[in-house]
Protein backbone atom coordinates (compact mmCIF):
# COMPACT_ATOMS: atom_id res chain seq x y z
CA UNK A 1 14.05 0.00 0.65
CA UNK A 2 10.52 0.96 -0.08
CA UNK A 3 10.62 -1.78 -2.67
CA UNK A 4 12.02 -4.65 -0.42
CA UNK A 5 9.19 -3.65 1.97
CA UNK A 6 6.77 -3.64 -0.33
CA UNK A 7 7.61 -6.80 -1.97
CA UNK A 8 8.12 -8.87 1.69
CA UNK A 9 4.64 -7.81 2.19
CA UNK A 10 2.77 -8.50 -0.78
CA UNK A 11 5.34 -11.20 -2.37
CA UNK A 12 6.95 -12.75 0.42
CA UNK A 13 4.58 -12.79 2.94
CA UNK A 14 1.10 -12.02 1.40
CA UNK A 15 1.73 -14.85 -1.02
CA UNK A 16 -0.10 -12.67 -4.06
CA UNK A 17 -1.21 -14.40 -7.39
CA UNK A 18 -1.53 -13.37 -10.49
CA UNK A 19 -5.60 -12.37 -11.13
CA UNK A 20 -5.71 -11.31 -7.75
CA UNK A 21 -7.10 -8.14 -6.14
CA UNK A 22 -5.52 -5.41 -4.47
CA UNK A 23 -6.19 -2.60 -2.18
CA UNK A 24 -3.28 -0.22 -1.69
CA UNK A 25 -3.92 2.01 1.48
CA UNK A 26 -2.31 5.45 1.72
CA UNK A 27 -1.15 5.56 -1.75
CA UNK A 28 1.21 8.56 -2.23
CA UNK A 29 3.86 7.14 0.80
CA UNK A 30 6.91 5.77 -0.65
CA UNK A 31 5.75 1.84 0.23
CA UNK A 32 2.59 2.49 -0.91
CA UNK A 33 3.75 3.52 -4.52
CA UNK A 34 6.17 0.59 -4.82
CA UNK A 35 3.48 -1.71 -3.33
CA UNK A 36 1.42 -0.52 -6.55
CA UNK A 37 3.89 -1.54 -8.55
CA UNK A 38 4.83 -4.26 -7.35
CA UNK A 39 1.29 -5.67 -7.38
CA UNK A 40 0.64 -4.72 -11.19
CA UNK A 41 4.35 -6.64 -11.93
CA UNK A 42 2.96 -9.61 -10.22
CA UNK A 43 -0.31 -9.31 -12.19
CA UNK A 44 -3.11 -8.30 -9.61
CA UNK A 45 -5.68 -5.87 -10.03
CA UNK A 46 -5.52 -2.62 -7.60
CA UNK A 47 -6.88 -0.29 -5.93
CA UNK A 48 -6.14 2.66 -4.15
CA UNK A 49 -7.04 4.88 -1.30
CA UNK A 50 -6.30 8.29 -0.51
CA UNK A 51 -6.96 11.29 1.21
CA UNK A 52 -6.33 13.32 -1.99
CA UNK A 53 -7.70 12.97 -5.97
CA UNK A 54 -4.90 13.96 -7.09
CA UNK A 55 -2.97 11.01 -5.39
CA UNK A 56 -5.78 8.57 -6.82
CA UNK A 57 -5.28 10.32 -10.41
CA UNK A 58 -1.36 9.81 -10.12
CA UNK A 59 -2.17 6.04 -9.41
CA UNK A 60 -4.62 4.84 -12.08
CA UNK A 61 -1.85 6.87 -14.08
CA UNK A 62 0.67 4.31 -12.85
CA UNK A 63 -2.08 1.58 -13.83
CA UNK A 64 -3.98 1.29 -10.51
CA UNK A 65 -7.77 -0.01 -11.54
CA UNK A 66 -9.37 3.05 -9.47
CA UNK A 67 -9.29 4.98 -6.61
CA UNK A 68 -11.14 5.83 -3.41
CA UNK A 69 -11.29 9.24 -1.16
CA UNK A 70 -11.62 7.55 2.82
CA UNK A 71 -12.38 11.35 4.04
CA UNK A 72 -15.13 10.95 1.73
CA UNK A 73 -16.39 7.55 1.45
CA UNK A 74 -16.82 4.27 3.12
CA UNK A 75 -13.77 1.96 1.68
CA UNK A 76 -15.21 -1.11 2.19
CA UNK A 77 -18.00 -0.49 0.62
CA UNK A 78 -16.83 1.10 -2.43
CA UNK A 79 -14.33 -1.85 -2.77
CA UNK A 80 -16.88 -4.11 -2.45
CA UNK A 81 -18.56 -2.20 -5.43
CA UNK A 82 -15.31 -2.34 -7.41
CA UNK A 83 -15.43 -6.23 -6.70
CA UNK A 84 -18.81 -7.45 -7.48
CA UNK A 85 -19.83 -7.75 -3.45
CA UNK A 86 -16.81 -9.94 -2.73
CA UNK A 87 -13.75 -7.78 -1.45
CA UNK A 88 -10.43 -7.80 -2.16
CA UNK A 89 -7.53 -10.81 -1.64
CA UNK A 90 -4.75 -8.78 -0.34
CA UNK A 91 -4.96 -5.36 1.54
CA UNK A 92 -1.62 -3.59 1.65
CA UNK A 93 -1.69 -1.20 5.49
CA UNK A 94 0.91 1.10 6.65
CA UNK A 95 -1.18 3.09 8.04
CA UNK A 96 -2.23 1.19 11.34
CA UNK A 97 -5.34 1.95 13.90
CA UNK A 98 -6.93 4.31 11.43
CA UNK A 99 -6.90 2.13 8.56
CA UNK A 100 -7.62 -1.13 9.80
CA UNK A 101 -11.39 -1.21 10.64
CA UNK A 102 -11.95 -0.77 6.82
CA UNK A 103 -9.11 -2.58 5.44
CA UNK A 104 -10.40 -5.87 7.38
CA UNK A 105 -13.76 -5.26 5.65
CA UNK A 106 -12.58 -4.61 2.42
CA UNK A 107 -11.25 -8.38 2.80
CA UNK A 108 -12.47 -11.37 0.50
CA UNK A 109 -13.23 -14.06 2.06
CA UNK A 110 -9.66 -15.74 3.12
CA UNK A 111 -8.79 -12.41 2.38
CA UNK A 112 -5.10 -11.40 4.01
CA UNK A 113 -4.16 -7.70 5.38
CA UNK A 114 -0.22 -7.05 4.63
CA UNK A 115 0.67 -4.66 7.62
CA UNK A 116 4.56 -2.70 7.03
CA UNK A 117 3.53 -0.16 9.64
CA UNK A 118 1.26 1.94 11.75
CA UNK A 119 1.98 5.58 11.32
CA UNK A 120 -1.67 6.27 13.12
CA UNK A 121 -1.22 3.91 15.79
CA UNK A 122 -0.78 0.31 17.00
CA UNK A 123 -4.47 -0.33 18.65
CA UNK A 124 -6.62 -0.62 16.56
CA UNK A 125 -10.43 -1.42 16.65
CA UNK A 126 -10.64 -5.24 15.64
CA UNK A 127 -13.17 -7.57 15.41
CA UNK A 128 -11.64 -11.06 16.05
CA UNK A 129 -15.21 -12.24 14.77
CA UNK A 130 -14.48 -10.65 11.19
CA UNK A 131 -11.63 -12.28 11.24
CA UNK A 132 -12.08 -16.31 11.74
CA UNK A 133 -15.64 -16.28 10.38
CA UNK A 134 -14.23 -15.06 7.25
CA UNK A 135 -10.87 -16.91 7.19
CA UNK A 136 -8.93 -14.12 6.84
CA UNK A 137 -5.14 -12.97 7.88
CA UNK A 138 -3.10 -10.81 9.37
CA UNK A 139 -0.29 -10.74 7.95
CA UNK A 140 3.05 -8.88 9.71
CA UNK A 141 5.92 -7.56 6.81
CA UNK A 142 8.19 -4.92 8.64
CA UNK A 143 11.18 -4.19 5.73
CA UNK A 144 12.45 -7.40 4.03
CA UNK A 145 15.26 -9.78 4.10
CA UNK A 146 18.42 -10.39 2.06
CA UNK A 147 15.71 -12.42 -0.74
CA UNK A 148 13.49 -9.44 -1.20
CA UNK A 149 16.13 -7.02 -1.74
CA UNK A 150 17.89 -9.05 -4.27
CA UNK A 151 14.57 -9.63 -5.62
CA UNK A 152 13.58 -6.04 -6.47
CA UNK A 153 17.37 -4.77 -7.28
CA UNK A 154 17.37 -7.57 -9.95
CA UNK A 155 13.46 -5.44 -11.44
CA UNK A 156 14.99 -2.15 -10.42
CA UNK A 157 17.84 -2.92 -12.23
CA UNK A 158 15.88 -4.49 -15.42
CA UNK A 159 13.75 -1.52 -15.68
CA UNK A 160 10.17 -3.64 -14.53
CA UNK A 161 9.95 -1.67 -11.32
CA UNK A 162 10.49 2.56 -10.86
CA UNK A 163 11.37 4.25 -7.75
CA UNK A 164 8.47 6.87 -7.97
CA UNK A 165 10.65 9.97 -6.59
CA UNK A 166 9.01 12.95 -5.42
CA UNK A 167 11.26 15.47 -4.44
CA UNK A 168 14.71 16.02 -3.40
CA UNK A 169 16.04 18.36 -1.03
CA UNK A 170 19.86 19.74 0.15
CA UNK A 171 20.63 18.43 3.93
CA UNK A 172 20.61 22.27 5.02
CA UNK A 173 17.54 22.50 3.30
CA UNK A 174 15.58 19.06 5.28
CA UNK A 175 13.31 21.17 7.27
CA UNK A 176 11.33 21.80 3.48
CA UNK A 177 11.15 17.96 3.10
CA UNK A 178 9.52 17.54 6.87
CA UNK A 179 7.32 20.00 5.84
CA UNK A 180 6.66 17.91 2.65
CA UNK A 181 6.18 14.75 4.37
CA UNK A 182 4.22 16.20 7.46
CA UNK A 183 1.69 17.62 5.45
CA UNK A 184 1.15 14.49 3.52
CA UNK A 185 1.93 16.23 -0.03
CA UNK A 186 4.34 13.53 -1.74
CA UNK A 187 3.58 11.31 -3.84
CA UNK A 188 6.38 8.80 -3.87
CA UNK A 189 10.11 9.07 -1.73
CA UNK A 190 11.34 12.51 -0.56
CA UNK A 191 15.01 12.48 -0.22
CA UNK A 192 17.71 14.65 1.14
CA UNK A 193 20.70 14.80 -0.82
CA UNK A 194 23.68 15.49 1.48
């Protein structure tokens, strides 16, 4: 399902190209790693951001084209570093109200922003300004139809795209995989195996 999710949003309705740019928020969330593979299949360039290094490192191991810290540094501007002052085409945000301030200014001109969620909220701080002035889009992807799962069982099943698994638990063990997931130390799905 992370797959289908990932490819409505960046496929389906995000409309990427090949040559295009790519910022994955959040990497390390199940969505998040199938949205950075799913962007290398389709033949973008990405990047990643993170709360952790080690997430980042796990990334450009997957391919990713580098990696920023957003406890640490200002996204937008270290995108626009990565991009030669112009941004990025697509950014891929689960995250929400946290997130989107610098995701909308890590935009390209007629940049898009590929929302699947908001774990940190639904409000966020917007500037409608940023947005027509610059021609870009918001762009709502919540799961995926019929089309996108067929789509990514068909790579799944030809070996193009991974499930990135991180753990697995026992159901009378699921209390260790909340604690995995609350803490924010996966990188990739944690399951519970009944």
């Amino acid at each position: 399902m992370a797959f289908t999710t990932a490819w409505r949003a960046l496929v389906t309705a995000g409309r990427l190209r090949p040559g295009e740019t790519v910022l994955v928020t959040g990497i390390g969330g199940g969505v998040a790693t199938a949205g950075l593979q799913v962007a290398l299949l389709a033949g973008a360039t990405v990047f990643v951001s993170s709360s952790a290094d080690w997430k980042i490192e796990r990334a450009v191991a997957l391919g990713a084209a580098g990696g920023v810290d957003y406890t640490r540094d200002d996204v937008a501007a270290w995108v626009r570093g990565r991009t030669g002052g112009r941004g990025v085409d697509v950014v891929l945000d689960g995250a929400g109200a946290a997130s989107w301030r610098a995701s909308i200014d890590a935009l390209a001109m007629g940049g898009r922003l590929c929302a699947y969620g908001a774990t940190t909220g639904d409000s966020p701080d917007l500037s409608i300004r940023e947005l027509y002035q610059s021609h870009r889009s918001i762009l709502g992807a919540p799961m995926g139809g019929r089309g996108d799962l067929d789509a990514v069982w068909e790579l799944v099943c030809a070996g193009r795209l991974e499930p990135v698994v991180d753990s697995v638990h026992p159901l009378e063990r699921v209390e260790d995989a909340l604690r995995v997931l609350e803490g924010r130390h996966q990188f990739g799905k944690v399951l519970v195996e009944p």
